[in-house]
Protein backbone atom coordinates (compact mmCIF):
# COMPACT_ATOMS: atom_id res chain seq x y z
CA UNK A 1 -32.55 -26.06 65.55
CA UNK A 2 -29.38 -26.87 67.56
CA UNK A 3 -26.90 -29.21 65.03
CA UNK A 4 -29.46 -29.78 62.22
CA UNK A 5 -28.66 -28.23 58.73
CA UNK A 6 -31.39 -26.05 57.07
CA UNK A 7 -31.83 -27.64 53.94
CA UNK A 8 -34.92 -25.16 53.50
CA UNK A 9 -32.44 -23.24 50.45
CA UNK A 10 -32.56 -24.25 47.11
CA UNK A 11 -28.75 -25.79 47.58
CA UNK A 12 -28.08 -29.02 45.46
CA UNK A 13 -27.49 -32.28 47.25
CA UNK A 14 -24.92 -34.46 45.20
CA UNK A 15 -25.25 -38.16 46.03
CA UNK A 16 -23.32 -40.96 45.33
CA UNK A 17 -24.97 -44.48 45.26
CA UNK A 18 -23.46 -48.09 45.79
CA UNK A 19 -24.73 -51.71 45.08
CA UNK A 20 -22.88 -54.38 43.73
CA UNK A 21 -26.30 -55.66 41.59
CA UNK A 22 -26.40 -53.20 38.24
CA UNK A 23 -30.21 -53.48 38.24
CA UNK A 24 -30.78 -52.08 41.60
CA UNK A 25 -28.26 -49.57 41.52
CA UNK A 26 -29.72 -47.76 38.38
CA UNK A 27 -33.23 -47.86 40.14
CA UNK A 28 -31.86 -46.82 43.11
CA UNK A 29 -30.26 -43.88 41.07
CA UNK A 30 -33.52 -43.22 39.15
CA UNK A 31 -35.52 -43.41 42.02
CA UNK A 32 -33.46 -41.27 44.58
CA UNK A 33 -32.96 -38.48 41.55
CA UNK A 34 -37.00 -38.44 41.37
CA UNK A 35 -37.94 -37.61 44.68
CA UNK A 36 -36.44 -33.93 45.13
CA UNK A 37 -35.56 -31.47 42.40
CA UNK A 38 -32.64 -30.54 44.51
CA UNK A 39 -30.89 -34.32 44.88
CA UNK A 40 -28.19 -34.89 42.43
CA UNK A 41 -26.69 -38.12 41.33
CA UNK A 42 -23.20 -37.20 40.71
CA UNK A 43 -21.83 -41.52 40.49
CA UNK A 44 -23.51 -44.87 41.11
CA UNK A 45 -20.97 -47.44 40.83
CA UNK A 46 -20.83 -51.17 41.54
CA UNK A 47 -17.35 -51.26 43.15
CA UNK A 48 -16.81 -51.02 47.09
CA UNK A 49 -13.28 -49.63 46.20
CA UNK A 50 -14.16 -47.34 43.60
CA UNK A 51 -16.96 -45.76 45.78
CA UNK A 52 -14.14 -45.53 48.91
CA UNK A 53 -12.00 -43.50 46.18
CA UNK A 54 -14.82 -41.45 45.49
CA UNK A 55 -15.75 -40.81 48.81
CA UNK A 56 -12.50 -39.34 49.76
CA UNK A 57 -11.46 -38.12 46.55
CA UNK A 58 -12.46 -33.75 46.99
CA UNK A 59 -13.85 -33.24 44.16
CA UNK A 60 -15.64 -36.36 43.46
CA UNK A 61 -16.88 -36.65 47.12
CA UNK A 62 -21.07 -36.91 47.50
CA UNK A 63 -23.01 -34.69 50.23
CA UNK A 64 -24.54 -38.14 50.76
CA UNK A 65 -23.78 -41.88 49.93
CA UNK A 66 -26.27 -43.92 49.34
CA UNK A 67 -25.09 -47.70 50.65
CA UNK A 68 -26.39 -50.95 49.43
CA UNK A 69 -26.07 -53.42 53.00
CA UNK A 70 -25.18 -56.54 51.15
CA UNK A 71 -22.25 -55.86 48.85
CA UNK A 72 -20.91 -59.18 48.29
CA UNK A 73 -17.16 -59.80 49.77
CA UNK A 74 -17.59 -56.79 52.04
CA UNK A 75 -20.46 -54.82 53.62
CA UNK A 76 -22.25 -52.04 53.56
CA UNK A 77 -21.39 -51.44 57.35
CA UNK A 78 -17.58 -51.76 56.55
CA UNK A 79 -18.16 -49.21 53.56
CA UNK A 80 -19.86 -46.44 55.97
CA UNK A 81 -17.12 -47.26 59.19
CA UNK A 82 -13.89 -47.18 56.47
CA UNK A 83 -15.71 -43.50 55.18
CA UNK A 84 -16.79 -42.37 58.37
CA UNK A 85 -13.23 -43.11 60.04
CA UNK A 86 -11.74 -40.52 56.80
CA UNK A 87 -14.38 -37.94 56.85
CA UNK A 88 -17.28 -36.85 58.96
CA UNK A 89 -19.04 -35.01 56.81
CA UNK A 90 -20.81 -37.61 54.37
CA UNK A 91 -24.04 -38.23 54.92
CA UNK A 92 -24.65 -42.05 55.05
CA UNK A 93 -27.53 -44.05 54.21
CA UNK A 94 -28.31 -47.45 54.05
CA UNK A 95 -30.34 -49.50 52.21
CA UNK A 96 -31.07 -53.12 51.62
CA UNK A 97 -33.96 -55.28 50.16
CA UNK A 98 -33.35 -57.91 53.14
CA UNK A 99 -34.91 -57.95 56.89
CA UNK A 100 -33.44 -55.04 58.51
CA UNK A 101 -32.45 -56.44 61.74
CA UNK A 102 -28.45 -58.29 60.80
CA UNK A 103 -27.93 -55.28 59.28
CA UNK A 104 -28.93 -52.69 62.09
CA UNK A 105 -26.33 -52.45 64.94
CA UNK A 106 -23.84 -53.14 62.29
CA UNK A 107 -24.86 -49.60 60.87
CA UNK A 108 -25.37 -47.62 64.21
CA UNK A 109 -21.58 -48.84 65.08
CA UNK A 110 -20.48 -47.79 61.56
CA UNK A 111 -21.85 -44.76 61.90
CA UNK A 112 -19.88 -44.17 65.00
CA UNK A 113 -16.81 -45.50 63.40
């Protein structure tokens, strides 16, 4: 399929996971880890800045980042466009527990960052 990555092998997916509330974060960890035997939480972390470090640090780096919307001082949008601008290759996904719709052309135009 033109552009799409089999992800039919058994190959690990290491994720990285960001919110600035502690209590979502580890269920977001806990839950993300239970639904494939193949995803891998290699970080969660509270910090915008030590998730950017993360993100572009080689061997720290996630296959996919897992982005809390509403960070508190900065947002989830600036996270993705600050990673996306360094390196294509992380996947990005946001989440939030608010109405979608502030948050999603913010995220399309982070994406494309």
């Amino acid at each position: 399929m033109g552009g799409m990555t089999d992800l039919s092998d058994s190959h690990t997916i290491s994720i990285g996971v960001l919110d600035n509330d502690s209590l979502a974060l580890n269920a977001i960890a806990v839950m993300t880890s239970r639904l494939s035997p193949r995803f891998h939480i290699i970080w969660s972390t509270t910090s915008p800045a030590m998730a950017l470090q993360r993100c572009m640090t080689h061997g720290a780096r996630p296959d996919v980042l897992v982005v809390d919307m509403a960070l508190g001082g900065i947002t989830g949008a600036d996270i993705c466009a600050r990673i996306r601008r360094r390196t294509p290759t992380i996947g990005l996904v946001c989440v939030t527990s608010y109405d979608l719709d502030p948050y999603r052309q913010d995220a399309v135009e982070a994406h494309n960052a």
